[in-house]
Protein backbone atom coordinates (compact mmCIF):
# COMPACT_ATOMS: atom_id res chain seq x y z
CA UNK A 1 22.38 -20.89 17.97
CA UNK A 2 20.29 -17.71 16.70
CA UNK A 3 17.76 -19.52 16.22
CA UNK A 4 17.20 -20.50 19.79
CA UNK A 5 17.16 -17.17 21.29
CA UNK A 6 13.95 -15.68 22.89
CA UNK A 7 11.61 -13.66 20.63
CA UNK A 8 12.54 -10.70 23.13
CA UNK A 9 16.03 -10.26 24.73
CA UNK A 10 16.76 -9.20 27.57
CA UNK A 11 19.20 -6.60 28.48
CA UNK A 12 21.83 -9.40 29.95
CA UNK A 13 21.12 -11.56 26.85
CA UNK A 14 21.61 -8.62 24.47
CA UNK A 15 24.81 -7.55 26.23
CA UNK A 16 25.79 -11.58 25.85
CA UNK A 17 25.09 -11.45 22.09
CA UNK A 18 26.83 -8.61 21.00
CA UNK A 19 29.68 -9.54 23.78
CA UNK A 20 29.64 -5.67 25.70
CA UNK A 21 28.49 -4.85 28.93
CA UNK A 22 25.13 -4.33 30.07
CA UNK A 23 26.41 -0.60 30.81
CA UNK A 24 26.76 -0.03 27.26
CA UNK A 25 23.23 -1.94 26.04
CA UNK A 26 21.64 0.74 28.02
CA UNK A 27 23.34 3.49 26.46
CA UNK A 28 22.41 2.10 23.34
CA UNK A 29 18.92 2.10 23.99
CA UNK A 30 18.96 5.42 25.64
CA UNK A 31 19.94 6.64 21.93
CA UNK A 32 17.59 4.94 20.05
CA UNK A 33 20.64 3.09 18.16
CA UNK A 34 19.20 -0.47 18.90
CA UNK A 35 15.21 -1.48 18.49
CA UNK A 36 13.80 -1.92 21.81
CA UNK A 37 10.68 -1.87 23.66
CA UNK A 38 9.86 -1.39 27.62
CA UNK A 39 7.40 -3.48 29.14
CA UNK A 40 6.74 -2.44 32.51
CA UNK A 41 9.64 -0.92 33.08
CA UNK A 42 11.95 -3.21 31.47
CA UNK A 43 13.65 -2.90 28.70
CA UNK A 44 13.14 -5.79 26.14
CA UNK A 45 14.65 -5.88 22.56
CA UNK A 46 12.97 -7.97 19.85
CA UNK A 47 15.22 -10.78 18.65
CA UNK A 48 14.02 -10.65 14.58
CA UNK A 49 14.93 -6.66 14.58
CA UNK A 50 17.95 -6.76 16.73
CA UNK A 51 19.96 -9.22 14.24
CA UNK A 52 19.00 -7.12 11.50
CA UNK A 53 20.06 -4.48 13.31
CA UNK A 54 23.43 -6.39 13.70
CA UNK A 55 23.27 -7.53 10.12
CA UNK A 56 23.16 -3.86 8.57
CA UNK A 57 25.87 -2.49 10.99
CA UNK A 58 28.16 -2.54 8.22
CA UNK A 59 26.35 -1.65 5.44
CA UNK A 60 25.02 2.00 6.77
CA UNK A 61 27.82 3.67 4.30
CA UNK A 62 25.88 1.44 1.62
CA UNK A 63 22.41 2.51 2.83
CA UNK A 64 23.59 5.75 3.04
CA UNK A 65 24.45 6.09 -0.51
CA UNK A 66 23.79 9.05 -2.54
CA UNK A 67 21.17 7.71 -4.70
CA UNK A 68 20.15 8.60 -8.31
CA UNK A 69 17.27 11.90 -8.33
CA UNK A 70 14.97 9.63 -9.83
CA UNK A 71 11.28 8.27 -9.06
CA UNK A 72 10.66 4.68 -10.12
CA UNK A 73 7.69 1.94 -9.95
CA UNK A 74 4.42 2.58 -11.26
CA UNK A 75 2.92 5.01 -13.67
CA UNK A 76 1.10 7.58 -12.09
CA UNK A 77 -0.82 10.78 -13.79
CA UNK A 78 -0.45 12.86 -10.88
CA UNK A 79 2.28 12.14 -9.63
CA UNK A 80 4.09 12.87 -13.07
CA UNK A 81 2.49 15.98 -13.14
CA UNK A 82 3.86 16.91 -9.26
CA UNK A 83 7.34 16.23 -10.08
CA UNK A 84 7.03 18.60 -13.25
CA UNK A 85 5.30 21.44 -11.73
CA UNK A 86 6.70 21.24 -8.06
CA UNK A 87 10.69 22.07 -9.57
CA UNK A 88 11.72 19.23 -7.20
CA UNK A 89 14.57 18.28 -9.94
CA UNK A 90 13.28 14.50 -9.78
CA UNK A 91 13.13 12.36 -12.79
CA UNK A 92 10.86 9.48 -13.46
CA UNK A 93 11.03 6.19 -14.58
CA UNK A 94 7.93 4.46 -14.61
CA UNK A 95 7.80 0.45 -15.63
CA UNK A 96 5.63 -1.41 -13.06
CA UNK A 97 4.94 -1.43 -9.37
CA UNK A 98 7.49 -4.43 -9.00
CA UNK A 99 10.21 -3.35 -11.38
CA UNK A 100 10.14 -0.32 -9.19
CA UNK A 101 10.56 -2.37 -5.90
CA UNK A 102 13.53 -4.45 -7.77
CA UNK A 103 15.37 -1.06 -8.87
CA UNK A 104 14.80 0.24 -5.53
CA UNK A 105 16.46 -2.46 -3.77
CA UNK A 106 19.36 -1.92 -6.30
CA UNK A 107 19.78 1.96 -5.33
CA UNK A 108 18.88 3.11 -9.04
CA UNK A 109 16.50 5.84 -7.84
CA UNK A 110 15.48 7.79 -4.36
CA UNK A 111 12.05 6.58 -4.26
CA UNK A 112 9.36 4.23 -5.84
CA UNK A 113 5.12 4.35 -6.69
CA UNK A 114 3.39 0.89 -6.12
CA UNK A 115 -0.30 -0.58 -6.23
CA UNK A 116 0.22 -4.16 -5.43
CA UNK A 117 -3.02 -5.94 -3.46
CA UNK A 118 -1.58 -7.82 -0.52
CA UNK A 119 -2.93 -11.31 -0.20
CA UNK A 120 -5.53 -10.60 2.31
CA UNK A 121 -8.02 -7.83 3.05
CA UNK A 122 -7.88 -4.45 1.31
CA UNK A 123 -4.30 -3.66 2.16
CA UNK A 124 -1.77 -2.31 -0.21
CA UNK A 125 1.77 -2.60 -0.80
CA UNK A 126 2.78 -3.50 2.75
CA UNK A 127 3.79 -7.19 2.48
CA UNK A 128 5.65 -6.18 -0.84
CA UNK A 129 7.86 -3.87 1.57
CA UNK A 130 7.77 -5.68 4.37
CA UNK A 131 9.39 -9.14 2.25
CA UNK A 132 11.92 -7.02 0.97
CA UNK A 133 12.98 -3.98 3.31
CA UNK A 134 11.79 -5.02 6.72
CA UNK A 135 14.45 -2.93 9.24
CA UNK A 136 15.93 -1.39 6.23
CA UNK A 137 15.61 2.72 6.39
CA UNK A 138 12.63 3.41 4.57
CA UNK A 139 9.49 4.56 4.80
CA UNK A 140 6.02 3.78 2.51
CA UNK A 141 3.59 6.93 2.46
CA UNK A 142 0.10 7.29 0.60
CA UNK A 143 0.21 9.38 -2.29
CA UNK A 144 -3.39 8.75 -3.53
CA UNK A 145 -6.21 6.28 -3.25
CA UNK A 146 -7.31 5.80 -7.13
CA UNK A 147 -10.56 4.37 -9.42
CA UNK A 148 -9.20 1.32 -11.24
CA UNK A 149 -11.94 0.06 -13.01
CA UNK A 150 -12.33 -0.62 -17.23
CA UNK A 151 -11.53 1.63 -19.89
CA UNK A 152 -13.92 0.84 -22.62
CA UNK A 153 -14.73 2.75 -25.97
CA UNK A 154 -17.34 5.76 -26.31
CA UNK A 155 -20.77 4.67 -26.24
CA UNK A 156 -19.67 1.15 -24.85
CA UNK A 157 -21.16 -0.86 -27.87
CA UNK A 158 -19.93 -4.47 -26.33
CA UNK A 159 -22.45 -3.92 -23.60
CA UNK A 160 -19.81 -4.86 -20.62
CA UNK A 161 -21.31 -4.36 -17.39
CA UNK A 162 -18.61 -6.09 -15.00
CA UNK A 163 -14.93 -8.21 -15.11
CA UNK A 164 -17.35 -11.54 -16.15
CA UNK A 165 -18.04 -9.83 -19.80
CA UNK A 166 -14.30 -9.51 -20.59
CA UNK A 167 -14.56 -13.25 -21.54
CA UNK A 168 -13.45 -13.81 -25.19
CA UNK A 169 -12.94 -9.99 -25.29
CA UNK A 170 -9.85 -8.49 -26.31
CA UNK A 171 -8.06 -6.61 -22.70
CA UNK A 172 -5.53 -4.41 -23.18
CA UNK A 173 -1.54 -6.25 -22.47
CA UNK A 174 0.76 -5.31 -19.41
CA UNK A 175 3.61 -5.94 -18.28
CA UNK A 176 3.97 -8.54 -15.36
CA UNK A 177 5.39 -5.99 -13.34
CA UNK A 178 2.63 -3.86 -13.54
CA UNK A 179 0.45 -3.01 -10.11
CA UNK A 180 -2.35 -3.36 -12.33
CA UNK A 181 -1.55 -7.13 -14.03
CA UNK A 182 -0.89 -8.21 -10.34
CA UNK A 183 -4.23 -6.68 -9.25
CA UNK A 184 -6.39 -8.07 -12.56
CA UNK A 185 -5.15 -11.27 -11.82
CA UNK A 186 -6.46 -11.58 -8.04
CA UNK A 187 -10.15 -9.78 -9.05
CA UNK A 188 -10.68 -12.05 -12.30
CA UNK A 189 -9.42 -15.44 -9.40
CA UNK A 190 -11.59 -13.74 -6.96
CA UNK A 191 -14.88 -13.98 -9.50
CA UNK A 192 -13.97 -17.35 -10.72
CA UNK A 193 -12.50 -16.36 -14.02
CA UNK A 194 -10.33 -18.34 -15.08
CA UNK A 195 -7.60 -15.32 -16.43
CA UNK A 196 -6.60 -17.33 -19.58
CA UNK A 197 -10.15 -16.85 -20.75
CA UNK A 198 -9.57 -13.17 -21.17
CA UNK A 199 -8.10 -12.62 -24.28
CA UNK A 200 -4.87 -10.31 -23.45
CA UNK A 201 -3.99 -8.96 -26.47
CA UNK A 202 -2.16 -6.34 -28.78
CA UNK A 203 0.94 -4.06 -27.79
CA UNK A 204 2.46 -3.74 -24.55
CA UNK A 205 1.09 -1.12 -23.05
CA UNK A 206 3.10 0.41 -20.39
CA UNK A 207 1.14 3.05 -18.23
CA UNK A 208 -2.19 4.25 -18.09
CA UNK A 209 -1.78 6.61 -21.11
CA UNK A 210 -0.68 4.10 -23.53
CA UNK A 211 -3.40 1.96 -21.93
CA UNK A 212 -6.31 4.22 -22.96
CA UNK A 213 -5.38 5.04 -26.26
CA UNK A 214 -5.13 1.40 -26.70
CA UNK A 215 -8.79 1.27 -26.38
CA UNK A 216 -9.16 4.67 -28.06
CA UNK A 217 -7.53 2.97 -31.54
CA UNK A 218 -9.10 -0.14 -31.49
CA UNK A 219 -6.29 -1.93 -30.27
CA UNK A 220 -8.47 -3.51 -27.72
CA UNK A 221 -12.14 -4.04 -26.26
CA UNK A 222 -11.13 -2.52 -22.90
CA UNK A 223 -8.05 -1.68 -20.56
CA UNK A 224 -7.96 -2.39 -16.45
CA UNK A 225 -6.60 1.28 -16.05
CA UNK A 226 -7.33 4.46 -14.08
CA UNK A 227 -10.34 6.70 -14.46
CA UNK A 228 -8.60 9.77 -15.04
CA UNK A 229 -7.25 7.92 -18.39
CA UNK A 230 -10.43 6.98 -19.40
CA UNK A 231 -11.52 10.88 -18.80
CA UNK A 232 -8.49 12.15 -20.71
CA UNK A 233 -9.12 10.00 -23.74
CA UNK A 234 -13.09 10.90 -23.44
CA UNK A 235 -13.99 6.93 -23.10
CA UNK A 236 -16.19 4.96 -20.89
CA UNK A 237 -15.63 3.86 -17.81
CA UNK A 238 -16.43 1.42 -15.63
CA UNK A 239 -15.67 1.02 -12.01
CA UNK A 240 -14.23 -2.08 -10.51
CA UNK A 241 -12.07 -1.20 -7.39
CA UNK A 242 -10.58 2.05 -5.15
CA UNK A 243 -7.07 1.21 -5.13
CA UNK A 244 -3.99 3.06 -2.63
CA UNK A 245 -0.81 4.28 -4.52
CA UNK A 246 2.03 4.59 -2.22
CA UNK A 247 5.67 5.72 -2.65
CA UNK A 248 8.56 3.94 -1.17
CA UNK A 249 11.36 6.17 0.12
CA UNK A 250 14.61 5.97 1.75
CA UNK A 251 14.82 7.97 5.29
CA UNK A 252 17.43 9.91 3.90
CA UNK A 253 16.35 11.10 1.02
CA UNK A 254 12.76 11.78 2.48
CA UNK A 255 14.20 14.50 4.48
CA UNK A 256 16.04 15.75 1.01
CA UNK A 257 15.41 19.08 -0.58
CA UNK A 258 13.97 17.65 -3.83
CA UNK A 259 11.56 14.76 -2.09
CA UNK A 260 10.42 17.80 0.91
CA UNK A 261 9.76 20.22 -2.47
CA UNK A 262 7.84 17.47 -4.04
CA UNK A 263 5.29 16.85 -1.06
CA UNK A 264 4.99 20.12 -0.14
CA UNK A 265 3.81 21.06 -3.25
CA UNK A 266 1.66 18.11 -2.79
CA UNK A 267 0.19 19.59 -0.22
CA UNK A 268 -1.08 22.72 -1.92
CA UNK A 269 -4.13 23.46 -3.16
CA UNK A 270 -2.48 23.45 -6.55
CA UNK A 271 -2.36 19.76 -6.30
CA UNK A 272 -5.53 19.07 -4.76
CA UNK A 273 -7.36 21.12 -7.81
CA UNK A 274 -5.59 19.00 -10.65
CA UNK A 275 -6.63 15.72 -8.50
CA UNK A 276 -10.26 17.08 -9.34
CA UNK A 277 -9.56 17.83 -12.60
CA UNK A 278 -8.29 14.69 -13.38
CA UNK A 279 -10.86 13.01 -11.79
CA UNK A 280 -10.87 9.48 -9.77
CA UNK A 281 -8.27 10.38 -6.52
CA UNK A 282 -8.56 10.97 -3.46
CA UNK A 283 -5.95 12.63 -1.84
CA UNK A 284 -7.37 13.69 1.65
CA UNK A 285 -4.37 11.08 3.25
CA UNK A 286 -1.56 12.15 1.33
CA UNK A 287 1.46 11.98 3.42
CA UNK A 288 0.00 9.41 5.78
CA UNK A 289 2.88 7.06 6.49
CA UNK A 290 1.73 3.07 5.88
CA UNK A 291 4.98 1.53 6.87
CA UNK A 292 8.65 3.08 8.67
CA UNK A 293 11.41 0.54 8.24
CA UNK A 294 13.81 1.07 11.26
């Protein structure tokens, strides 16, 4: 049974599983075609990646797939500014860090933004991609480490000083795929607020634009958004968190003409001035890869 096997194979065992000769596991490995690892000396292939390995033998013309030009996931101000001025030719569509990840998995675009806490520490985004592309062909890089924090009115004339003064106030309403609703919930569990006590109210709002003006018409006491919103709609803000946006790629389109245009405009100093300008990144890691799928 599968399940019995070692957590590292060895050559013989591998050559038993996938019924070849040893000869040929070696060639294999020589290549780079199967995930291995040598250990002084010895060659040693980890069980949990080599039957995914198997598993996705034949579904590299799937993987493979010409995708659609688009970016998905999470809204991001810079971002939508890069793929406008860099003339990559990508699209957006931006609904939520996890509607992203679900439209990714389903091959609607080449690539997808995300904010989502993982359970422990300060990390971001890896266990999202790791429960649903582990030894698939992607790869996560860091676009931008951003200033979540509230968005309150001019002047601030509730007084709120922290999360704990949103009780009985009016927040602005996200969608549950939102980075941002994920991330809200944690911090207001993490200061033992009960969420439910925090009136979430209004429109849907579904990015950090449509967040601020929220708070700019009245809408609502406050939104959990960006700092560069709150700058854009001349409002208050008030810092909560430094948060890491990351986009989700496919290997193949990463080394694409339109995704290489985009981050090499990122790279400028083009982008690095509107980053100021906007106010709240920091973009001094962009391009640092977080997670490579096999």
């Amino acid at each position: 049974m599968l399940e019995d096997l070692p957590r590292y194979l060895t050559t013989r065992e591998l050559a038993d599983l996938i019924r070849v000769k040893e000869r040929k596991v070696y060639d294999l490995a020589a290549t780079g075609d199967v995930p291995h690892s040598r250990a002084t000396g010895k060659l040693l292939f980890p069980r949990d990646a080599v039957l995914a390995w198997i598993d996705r033998a034949g579904d590299t013309a799937e993987d493979e797939a010409e995708r659609p030009q688009v970016v998905l996931g999470s809204h991001d101000p810079l971002l939508e500014w890069a793929l406008r001025e860099s003339g990559s030719g990508l699209a957006s569509l931006f609904d939520g860090s996890l509607d992203g990840i679900e439209r990714f998995a389903g091959k609607e675009g080449i690539a997808a933004g995300m904010h989502v806490p993982d359970s422990e520490g300060d990390n971001w985004n890896i266990e999202q991609v790791e429960r649903h592309f582990s030894f698939k062909p992607v790869v996560l890089i860091e676009w931008a480490k951003r200033r979540r924090g509230l968005i309150l009115p001019a002047g601030n004339p509730l007084k709120i000083r922290s999360l704990t003064d949103m009780v009985g106030r009016r927040l602005t309403r996200r969608q549950e795929a939102a980075g941002s609703h994920v991330l809200l919930q944690r911090k207001l569990s993490e200061m033992g607020i009960d969420p439910s006590s925090v009136v979430q109210d209004g429109p849907l709002v579904r990015d950090e634009r449509e967040a601020a003006l929220a708070v700019f018409s009245g809408e609502a006491d406050a939104a959990f958004g960006l700092e560069t919103a709150a700058r854009q709609s001349r409002l208050e803000f008030l810092p909560v968190c430094e948060e890491r946006f990351d986009l989700l790629v496919g290997r193949r389109d990463y080394f694409e003409a339109p995704f290489q245009k985009l981050l090499a405009f990122a790279r400028s100093s083009s982008l690095a001035a509107k980053a100021d300008q906007l106010g709240g990144y920091d973009v001094t890691k962009l391009g640092t890869v977080r997670f490579n799928g096999y």
